[in-house]
C-alpha atoms as a PDB file:
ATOM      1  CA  UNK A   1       0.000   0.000   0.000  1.00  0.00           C
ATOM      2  CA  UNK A   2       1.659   3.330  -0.995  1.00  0.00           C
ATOM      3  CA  UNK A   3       0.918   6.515   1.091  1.00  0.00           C
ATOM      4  CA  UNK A   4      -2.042   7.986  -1.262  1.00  0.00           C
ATOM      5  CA  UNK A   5      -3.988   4.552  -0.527  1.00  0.00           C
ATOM      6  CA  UNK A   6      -4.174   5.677   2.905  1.00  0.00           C
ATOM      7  CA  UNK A   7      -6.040   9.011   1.936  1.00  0.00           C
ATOM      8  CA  UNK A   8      -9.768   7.903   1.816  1.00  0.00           C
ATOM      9  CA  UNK A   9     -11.230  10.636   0.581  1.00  0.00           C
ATOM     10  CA  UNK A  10      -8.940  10.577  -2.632  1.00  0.00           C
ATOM     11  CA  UNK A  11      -9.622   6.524  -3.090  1.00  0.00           C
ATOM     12  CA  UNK A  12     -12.176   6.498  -5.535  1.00  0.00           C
ATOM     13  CA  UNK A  13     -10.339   8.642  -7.921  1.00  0.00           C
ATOM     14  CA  UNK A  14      -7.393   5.958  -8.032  1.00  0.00           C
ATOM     15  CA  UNK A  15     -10.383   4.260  -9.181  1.00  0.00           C
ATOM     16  CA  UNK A  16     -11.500   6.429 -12.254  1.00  0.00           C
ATOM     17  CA  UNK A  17      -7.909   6.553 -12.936  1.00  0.00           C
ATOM     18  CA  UNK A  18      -7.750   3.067 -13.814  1.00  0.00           C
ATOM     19  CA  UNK A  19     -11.329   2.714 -15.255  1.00  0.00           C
ATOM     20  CA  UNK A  20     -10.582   5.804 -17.954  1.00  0.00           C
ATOM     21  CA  UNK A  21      -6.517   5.494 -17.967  1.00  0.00           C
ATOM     22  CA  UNK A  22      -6.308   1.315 -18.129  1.00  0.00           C
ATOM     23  CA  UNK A  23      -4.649  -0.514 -14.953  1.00  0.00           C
ATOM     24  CA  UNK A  24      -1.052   0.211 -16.364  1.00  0.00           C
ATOM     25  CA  UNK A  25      -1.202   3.953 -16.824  1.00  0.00           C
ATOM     26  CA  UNK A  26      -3.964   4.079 -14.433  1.00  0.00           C
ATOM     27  CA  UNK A  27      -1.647   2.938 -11.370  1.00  0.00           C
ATOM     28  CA  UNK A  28       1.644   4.352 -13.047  1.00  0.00           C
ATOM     29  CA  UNK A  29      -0.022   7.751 -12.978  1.00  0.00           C
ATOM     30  CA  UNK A  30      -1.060   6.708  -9.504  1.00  0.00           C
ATOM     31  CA  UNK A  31       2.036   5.658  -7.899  1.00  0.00           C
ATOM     32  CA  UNK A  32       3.871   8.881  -9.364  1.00  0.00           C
ATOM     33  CA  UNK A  33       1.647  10.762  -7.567  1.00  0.00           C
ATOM     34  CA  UNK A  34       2.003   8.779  -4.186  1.00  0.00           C
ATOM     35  CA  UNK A  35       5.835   9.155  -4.246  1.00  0.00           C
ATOM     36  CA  UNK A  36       5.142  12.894  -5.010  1.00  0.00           C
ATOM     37  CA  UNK A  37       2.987  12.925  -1.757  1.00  0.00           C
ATOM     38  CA  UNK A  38       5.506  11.533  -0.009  1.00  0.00           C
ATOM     39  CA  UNK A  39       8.567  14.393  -1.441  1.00  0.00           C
ATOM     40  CA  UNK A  40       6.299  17.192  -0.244  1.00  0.00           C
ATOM     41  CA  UNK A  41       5.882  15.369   3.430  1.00  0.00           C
ATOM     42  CA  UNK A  42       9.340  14.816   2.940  1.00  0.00           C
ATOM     43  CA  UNK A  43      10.719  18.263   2.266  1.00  0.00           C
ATOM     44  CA  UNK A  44       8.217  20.262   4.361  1.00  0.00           C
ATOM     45  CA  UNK A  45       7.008  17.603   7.301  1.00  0.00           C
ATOM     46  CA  UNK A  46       5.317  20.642   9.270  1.00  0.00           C
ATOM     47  CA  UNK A  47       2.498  20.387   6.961  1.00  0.00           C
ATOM     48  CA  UNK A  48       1.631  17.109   8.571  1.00  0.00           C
ATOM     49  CA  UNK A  49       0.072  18.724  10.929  1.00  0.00           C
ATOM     50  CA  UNK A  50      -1.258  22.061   8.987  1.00  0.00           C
ATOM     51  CA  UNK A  51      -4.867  22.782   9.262  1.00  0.00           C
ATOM     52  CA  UNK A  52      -5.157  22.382   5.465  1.00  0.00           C
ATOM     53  CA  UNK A  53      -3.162  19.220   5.362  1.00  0.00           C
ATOM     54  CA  UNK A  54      -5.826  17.302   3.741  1.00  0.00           C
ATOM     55  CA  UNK A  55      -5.479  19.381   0.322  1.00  0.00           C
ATOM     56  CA  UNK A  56      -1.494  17.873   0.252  1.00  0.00           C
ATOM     57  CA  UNK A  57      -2.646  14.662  -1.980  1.00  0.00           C
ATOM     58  CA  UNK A  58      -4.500  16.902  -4.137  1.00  0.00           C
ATOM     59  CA  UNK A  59      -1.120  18.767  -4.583  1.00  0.00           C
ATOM     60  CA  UNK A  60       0.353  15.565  -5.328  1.00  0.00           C
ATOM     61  CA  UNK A  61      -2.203  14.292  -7.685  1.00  0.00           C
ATOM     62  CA  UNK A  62      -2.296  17.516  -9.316  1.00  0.00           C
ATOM     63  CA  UNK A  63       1.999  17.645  -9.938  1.00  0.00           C
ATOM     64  CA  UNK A  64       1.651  13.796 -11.053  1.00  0.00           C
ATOM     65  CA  UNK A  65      -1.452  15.162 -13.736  1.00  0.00           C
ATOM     66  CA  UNK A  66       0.545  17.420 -15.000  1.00  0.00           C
ATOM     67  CA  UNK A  67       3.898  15.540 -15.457  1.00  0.00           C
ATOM     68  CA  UNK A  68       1.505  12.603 -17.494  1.00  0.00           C
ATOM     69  CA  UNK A  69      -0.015  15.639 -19.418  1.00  0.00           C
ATOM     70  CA  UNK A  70      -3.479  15.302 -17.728  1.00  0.00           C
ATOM     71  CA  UNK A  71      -5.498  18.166 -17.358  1.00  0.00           C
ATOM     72  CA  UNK A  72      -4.999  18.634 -13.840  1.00  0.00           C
ATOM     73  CA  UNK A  73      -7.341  21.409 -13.136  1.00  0.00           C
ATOM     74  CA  UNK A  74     -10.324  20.035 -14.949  1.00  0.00           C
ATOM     75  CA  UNK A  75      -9.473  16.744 -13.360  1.00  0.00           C
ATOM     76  CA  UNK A  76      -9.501  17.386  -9.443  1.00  0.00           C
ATOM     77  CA  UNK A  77     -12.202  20.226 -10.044  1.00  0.00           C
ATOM     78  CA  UNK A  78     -14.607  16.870 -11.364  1.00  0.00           C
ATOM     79  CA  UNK A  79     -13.567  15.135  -8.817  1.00  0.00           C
ATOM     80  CA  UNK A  80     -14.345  17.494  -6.172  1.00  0.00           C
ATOM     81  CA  UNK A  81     -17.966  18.097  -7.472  1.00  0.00           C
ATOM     82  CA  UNK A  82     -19.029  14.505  -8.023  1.00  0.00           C
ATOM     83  CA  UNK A  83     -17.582  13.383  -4.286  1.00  0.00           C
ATOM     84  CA  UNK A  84     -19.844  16.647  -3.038  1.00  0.00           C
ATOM     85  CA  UNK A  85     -23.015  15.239  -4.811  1.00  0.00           C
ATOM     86  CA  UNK A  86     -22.133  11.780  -3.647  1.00  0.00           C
ATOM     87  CA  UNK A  87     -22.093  13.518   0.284  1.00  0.00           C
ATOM     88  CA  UNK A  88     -24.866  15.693  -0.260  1.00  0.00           C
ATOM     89  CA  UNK A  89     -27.062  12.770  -0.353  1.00  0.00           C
ATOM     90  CA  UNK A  90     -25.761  11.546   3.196  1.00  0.00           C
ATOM     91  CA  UNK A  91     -26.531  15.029   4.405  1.00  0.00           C
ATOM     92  CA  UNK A  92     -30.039  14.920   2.975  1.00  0.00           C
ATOM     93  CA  UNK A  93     -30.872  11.816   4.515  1.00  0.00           C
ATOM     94  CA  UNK A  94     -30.074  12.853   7.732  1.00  0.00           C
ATOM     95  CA  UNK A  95     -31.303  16.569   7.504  1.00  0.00           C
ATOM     96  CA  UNK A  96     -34.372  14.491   6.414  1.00  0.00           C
ATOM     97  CA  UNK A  97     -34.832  13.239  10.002  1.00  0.00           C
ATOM     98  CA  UNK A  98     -37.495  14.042  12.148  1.00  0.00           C
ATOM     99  CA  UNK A  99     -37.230  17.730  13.633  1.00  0.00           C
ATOM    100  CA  UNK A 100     -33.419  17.258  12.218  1.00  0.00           C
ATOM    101  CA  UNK A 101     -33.821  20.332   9.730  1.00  0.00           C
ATOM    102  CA  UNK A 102     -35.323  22.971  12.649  1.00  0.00           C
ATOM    103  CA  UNK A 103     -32.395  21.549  14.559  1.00  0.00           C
ATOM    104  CA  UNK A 104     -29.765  22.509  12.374  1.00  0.00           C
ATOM    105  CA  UNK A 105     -31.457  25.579  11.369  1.00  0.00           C
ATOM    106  CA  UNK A 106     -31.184  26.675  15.525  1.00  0.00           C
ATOM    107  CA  UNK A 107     -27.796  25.846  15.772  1.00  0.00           C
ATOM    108  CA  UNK A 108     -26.578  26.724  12.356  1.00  0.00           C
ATOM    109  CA  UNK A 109     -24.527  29.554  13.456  1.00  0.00           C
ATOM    110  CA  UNK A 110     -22.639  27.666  16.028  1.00  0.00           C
ATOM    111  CA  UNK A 111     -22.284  25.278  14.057  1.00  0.00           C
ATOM    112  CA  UNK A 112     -20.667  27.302  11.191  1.00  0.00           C
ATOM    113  CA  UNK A 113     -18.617  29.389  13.271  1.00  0.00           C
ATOM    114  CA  UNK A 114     -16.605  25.933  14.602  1.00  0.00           C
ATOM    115  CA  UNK A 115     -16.417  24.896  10.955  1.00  0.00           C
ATOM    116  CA  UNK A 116     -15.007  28.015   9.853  1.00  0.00           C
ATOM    117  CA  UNK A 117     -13.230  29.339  12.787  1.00  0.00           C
ATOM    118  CA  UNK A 118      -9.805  30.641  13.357  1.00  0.00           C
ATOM    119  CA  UNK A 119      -8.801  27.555  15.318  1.00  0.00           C
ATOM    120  CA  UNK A 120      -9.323  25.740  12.177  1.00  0.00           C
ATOM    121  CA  UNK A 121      -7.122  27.766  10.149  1.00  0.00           C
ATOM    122  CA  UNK A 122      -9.884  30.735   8.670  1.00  0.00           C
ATOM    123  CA  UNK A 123      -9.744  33.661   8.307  1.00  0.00           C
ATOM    124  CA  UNK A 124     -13.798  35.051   8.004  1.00  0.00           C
ATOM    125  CA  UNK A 125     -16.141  37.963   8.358  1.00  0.00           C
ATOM    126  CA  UNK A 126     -19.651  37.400   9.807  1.00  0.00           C
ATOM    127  CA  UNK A 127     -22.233  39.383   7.448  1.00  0.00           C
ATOM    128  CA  UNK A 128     -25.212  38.434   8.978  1.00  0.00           C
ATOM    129  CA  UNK A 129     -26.790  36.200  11.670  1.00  0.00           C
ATOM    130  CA  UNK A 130     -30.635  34.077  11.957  1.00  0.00           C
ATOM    131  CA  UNK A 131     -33.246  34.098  11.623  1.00  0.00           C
ATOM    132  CA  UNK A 132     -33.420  35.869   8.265  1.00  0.00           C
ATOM    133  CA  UNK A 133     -29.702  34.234   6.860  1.00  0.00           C
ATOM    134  CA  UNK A 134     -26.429  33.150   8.303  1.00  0.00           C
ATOM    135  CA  UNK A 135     -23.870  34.864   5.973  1.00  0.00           C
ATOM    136  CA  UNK A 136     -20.008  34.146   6.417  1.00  0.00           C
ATOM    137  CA  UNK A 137     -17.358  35.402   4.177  1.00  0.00           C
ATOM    138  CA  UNK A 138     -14.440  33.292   4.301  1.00  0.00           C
ATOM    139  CA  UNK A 139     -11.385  35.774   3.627  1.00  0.00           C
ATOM    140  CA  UNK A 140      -8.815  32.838   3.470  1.00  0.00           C
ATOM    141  CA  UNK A 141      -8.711  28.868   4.295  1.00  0.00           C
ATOM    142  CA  UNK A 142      -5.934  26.169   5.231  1.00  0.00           C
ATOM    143  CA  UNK A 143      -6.473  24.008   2.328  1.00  0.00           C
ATOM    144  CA  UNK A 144      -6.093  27.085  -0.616  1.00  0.00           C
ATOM    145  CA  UNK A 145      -3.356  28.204   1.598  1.00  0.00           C
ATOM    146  CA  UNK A 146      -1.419  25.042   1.699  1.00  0.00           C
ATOM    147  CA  UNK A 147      -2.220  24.342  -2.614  1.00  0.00           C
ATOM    148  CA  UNK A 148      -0.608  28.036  -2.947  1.00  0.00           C
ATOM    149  CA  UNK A 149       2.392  27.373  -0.617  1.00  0.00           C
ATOM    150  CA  UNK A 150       2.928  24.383  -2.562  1.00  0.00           C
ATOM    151  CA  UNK A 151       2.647  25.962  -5.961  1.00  0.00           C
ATOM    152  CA  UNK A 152      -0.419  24.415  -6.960  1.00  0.00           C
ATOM    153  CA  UNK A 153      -3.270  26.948  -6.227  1.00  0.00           C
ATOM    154  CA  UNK A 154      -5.916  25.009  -8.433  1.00  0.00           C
ATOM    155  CA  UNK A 155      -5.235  21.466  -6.671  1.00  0.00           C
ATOM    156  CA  UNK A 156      -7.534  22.976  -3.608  1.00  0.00           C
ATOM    157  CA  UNK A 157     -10.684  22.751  -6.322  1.00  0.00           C
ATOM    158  CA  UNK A 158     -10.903  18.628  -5.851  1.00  0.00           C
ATOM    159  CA  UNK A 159     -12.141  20.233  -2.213  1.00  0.00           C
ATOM    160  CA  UNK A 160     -13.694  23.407  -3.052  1.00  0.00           C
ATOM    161  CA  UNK A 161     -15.865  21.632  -5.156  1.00  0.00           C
ATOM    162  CA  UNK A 162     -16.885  19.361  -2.853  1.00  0.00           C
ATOM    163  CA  UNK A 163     -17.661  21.956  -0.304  1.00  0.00           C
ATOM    164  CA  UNK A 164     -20.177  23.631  -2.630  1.00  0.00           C
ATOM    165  CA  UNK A 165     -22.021  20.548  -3.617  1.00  0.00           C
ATOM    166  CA  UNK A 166     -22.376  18.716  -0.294  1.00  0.00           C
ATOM    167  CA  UNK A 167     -23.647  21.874   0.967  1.00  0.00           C
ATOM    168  CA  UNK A 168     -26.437  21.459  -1.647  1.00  0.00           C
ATOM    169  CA  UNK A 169     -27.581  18.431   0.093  1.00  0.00           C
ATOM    170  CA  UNK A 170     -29.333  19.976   3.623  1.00  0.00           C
ATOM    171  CA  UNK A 171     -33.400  19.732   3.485  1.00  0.00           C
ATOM    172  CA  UNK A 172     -35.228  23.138   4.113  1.00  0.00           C
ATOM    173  CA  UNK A 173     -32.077  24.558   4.247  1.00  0.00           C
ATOM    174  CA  UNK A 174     -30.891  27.151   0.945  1.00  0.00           C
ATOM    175  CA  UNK A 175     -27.232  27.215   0.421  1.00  0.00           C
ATOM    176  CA  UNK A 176     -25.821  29.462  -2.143  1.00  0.00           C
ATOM    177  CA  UNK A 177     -22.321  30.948  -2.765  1.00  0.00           C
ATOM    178  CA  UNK A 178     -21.428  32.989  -6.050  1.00  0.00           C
ATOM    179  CA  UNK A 179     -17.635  33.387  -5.035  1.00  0.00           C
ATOM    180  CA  UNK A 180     -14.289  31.239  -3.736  1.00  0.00           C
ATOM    181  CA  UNK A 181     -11.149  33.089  -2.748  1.00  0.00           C
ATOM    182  CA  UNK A 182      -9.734  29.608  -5.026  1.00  0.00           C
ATOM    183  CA  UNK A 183     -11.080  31.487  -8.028  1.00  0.00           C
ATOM    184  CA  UNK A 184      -9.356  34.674  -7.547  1.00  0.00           C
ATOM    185  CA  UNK A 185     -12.497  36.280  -5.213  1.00  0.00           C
ATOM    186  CA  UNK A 186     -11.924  38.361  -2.302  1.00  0.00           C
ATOM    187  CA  UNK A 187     -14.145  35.612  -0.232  1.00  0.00           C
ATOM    188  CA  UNK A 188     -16.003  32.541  -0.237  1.00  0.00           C
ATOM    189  CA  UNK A 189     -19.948  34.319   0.192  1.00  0.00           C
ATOM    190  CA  UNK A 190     -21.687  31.603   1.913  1.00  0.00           C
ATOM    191  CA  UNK A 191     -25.129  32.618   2.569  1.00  0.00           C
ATOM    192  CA  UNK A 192     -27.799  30.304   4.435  1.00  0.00           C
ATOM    193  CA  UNK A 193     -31.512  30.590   4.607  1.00  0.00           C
ATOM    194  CA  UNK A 194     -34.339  28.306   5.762  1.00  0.00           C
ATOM    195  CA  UNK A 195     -36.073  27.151   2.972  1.00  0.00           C
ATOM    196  CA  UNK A 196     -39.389  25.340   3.958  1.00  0.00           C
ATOM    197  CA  UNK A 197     -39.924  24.626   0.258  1.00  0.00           C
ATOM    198  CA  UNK A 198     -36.260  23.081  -0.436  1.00  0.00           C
ATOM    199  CA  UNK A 199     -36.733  19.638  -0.596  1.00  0.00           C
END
């Protein structure tokens, strides 16, 4: 097992690799980008433990891509959005619940301000509280931070992606957000109503 196989969320893309690549290229491609993972660990092993440490295989996938003559970008960016859809039904489901939607909907700003706070590694500016919208801008965040200190600003899309389709996925609960500091915004608008109506 090489160190990439040990990243779950990454897994099924070592998959796809194979399926559309062939089991050859597919794992060559693969492997490349494993011992990649394990130069940047190597060379900078205070990012172990970096808030945004979880975008380092995407850095890695997204060197190996390029080296093969993948298109990197349009690769991880995929990635990202089908692995959000594939969440956003487990958060459907369970927002689904009894009484689970009015439950998040009561606690949404707590629990948005521990999954965007400083102690994670973000850098945000509240715009406006329930019970009309939660609004967050999120001026910066570990895992574009860690892409662009590892010269690969676009890898963080295989989780930016994700973020803004999973978020898709919450019943009676309207998610939008026009803008991502990953595209070259000043913030990531996130902007939360309750939606009685969403199914």
């Amino acid at each position: 097992m090489n160190s990439l196989d040990k990243q779950v969320y990454y897994l099924k893309l070592k998959r796809i690799l194979i399926w559309k690549l062939g089991e050859t290229q597919g794992l060559r491609v693969w492997n490349d980008a494993s011992a990649e993972y394990d130069r940047i660990m190597q060379a900078e092993p205070d990012l172990k433990h970096h808030k945004g440490a979880m975008a380092i295989p995407s850095v890695a996938l997204y060197r190996a891509f390029k080296a093969h003559g993948i298109k990197a970008e349009e690769v991880l960016a995929r990635y990202g959005t089908y692995m959000g859809k594939k969440f956003a039904k487990a958060v459907h489901t369970f927002s689904s619940l009894p009484y689970a939607d009015r439950i998040i909907w009561a606690n949404v700003d707590k629990v948005l301000h521990s999954s965007s706070s400083e102690k994670k590694g973000y850098k945000r500016r509240i715009v406006s509280e329930p019970p009309e919208m939660y609004g967050v801008d999120i001026l910066s965040c570990p895992f574009h931070e860690v892409c662009k200190k590892l010269g690969a600003e676009k890898a963080v899309m295989s989780i930016c992606n994700m973020d803004k389709e999973y978020m898709k996925g919450w019943h009676h609960l309207r998610y939008e957000r026009s803008t991502a500091v990953s595209e070259g915004a000043e913030c990531c608008d996130y902007r939360i109503r309750f939606d009685p109506d969403k199914k």
